[in-house]
C-alpha atoms as a PDB file:
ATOM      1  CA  UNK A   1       5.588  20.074 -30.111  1.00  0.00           C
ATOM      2  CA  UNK A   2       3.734  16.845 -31.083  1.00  0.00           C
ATOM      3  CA  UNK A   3       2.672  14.128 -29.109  1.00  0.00           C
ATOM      4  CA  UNK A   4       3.550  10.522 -29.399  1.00  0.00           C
ATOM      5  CA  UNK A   5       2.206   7.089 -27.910  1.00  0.00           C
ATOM      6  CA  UNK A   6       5.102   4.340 -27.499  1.00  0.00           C
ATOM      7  CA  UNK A   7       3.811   1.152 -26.679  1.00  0.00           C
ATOM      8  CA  UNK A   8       5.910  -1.298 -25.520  1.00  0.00           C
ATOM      9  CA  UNK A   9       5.043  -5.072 -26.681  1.00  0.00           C
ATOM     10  CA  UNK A  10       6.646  -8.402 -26.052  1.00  0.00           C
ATOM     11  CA  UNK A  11       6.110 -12.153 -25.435  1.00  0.00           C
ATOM     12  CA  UNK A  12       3.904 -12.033 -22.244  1.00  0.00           C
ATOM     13  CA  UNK A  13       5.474 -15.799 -21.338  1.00  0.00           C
ATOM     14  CA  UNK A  14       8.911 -14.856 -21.790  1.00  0.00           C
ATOM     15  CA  UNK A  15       8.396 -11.873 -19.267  1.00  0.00           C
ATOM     16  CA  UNK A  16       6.819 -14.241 -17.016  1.00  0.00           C
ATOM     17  CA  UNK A  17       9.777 -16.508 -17.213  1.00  0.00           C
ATOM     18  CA  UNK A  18      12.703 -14.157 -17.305  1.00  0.00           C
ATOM     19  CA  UNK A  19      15.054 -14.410 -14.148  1.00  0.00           C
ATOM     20  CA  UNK A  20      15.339 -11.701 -11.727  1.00  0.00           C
ATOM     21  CA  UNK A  21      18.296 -10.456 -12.761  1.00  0.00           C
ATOM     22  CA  UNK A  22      16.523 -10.220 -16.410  1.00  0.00           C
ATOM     23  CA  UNK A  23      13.564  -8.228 -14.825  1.00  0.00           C
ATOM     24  CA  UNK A  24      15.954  -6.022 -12.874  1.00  0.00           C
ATOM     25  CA  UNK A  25      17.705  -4.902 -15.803  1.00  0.00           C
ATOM     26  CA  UNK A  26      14.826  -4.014 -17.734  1.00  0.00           C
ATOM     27  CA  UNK A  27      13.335  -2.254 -14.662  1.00  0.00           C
ATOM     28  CA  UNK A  28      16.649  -0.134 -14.607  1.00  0.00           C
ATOM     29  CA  UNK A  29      16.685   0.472 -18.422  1.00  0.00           C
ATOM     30  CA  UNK A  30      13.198   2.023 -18.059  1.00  0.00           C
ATOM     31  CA  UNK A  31      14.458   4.120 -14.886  1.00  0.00           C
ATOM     32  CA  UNK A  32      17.680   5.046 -17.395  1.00  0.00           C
ATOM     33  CA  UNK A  33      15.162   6.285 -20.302  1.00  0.00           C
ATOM     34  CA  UNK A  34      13.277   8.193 -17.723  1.00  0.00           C
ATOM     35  CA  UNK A  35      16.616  10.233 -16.839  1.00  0.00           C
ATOM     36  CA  UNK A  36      17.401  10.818 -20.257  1.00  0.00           C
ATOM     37  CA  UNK A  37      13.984  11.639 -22.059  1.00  0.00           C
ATOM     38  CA  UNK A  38      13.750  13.736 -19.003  1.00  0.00           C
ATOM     39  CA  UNK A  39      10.767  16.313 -19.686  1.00  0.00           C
ATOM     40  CA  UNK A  40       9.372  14.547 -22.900  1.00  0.00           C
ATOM     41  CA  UNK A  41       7.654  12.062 -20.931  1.00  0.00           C
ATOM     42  CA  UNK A  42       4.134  13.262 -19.862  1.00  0.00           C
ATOM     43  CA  UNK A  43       3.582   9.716 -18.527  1.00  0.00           C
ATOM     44  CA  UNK A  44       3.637   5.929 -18.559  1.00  0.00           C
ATOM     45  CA  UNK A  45       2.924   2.363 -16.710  1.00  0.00           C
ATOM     46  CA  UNK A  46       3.698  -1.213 -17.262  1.00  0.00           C
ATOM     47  CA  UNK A  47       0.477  -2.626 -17.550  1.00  0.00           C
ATOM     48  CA  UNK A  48      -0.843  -5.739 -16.271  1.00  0.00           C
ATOM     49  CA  UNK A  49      -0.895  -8.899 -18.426  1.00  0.00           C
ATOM     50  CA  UNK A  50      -3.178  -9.353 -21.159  1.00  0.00           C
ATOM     51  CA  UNK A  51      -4.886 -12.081 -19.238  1.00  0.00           C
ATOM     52  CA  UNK A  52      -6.449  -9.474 -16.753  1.00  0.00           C
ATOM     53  CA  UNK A  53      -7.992  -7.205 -19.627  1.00  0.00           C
ATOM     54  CA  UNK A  54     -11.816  -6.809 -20.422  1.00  0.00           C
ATOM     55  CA  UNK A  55     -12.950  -6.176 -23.278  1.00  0.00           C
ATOM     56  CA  UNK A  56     -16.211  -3.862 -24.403  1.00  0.00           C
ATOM     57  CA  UNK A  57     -16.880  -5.024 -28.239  1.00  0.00           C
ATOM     58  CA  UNK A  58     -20.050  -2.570 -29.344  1.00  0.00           C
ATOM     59  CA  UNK A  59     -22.936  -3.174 -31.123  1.00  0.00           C
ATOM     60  CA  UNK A  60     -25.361  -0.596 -32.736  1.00  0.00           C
ATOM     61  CA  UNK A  61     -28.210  -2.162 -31.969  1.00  0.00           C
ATOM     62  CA  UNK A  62     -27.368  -3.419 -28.115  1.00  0.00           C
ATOM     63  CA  UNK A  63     -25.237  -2.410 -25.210  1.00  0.00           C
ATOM     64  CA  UNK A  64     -21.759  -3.504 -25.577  1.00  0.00           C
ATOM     65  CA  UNK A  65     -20.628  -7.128 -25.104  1.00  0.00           C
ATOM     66  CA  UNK A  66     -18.140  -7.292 -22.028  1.00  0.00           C
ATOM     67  CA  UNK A  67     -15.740 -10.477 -21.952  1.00  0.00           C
ATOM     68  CA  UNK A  68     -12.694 -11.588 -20.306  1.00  0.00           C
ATOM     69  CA  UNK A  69      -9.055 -10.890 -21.826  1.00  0.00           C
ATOM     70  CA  UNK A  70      -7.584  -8.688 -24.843  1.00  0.00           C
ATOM     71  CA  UNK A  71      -9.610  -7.724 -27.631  1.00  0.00           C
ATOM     72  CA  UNK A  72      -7.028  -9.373 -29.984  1.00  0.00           C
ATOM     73  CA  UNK A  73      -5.443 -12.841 -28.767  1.00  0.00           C
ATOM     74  CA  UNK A  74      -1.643 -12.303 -29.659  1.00  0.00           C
ATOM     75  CA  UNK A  75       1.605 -13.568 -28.897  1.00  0.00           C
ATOM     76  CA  UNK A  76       2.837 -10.578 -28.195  1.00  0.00           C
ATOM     77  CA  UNK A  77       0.565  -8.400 -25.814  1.00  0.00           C
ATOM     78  CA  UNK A  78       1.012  -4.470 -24.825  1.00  0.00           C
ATOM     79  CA  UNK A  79       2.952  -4.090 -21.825  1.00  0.00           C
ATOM     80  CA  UNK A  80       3.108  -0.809 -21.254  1.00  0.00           C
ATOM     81  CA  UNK A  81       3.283   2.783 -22.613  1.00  0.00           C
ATOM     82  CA  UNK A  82       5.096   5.562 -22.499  1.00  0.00           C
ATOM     83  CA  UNK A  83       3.053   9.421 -23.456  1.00  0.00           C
ATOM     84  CA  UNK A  84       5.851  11.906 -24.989  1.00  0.00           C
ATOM     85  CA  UNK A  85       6.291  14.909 -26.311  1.00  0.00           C
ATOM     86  CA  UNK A  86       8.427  15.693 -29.105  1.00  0.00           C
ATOM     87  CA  UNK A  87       9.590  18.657 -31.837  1.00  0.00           C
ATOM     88  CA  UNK A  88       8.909  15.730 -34.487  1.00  0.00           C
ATOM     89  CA  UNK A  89       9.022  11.499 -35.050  1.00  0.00           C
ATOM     90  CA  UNK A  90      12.337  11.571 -35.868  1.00  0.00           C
ATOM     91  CA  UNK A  91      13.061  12.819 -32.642  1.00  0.00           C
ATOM     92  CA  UNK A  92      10.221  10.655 -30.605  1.00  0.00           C
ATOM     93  CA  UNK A  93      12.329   7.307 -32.740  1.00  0.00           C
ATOM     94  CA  UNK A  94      15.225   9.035 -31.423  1.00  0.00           C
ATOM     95  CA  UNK A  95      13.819   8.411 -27.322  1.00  0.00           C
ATOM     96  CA  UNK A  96      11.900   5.351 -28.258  1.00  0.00           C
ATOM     97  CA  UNK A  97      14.956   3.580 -29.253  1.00  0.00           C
ATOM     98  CA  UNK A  98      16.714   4.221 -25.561  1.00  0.00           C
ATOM     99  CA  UNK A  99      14.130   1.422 -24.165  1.00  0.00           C
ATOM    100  CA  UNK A 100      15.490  -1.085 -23.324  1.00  0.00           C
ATOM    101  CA  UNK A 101      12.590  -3.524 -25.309  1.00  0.00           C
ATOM    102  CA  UNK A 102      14.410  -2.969 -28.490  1.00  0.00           C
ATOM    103  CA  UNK A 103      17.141  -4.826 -27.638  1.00  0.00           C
ATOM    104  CA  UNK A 104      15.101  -7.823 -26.395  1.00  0.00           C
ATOM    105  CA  UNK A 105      14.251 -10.554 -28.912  1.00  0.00           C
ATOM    106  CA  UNK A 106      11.308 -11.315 -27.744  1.00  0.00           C
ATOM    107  CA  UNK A 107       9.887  -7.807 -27.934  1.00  0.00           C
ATOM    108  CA  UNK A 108       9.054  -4.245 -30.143  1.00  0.00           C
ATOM    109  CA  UNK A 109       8.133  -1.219 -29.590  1.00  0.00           C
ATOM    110  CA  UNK A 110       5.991   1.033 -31.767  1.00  0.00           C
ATOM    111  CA  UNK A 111       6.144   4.803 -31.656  1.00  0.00           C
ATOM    112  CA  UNK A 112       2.363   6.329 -33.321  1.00  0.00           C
ATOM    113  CA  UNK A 113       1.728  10.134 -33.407  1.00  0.00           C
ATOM    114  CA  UNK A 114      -1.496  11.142 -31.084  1.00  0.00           C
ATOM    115  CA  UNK A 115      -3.836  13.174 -33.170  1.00  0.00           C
ATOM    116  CA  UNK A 116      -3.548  16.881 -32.217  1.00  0.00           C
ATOM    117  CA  UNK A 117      -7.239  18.631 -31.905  1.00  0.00           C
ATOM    118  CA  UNK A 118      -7.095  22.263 -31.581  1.00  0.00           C
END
């Protein structure tokens, strides 16, 4: 079984703005993935928005600048991530596509294979 990282993107304003009702549904769509990816999901959090990130940019001659928000400024920042586990990508597409993100139109989600190290 592979691994795969879904991360969840979308317009960090229109999350902010969305009613209650809008949140609530997306909060249950998550809990309905959940159910139905069942075992394949070794983890996963909603993250904070992009606004409360640091950022460590390196340097090989000096310690690492630190600054205050995403490393890339974006309309569309990471909101979360889901770890699974999957016989292959087709399959891992297959669970992605249950969130309920890809419905939005104001966000994506992008499925990427976790290197495997033996």
């Amino acid at each position: 079984m592979a691994k795969y990282l879904i991360l969840i993107y979308g317009d960090e304003q229109a999350w902010a703005t969305a009613t209650a009702e809008r949140q609530q549904r997306t909060h249950e769509g998550h809990a309905a993935f959940s159910a139905k990816a069942g075992t394949a999901v070794l983890g996963g959090a909603q993250l904070e928005p992009s606004s409360t990130a640091t950022t460590l940019r390196g340097s090989s001659v000096a310690s690492p600048t630190v600054t205050d928000g995403p490393f890339l400024e974006t309309k569309e920042g990471l909101g979360g991530y889901y770890l699974l586990e999957a016989a292959d990508l087709d399959e891992a597409i297959s669970l992605a596509a249950l969130l309920p993100e890809v419905a939005e139109d104001f966000s994506g989600v992008e499925v990427r294979p976790v290197v495997q190290r033996d």
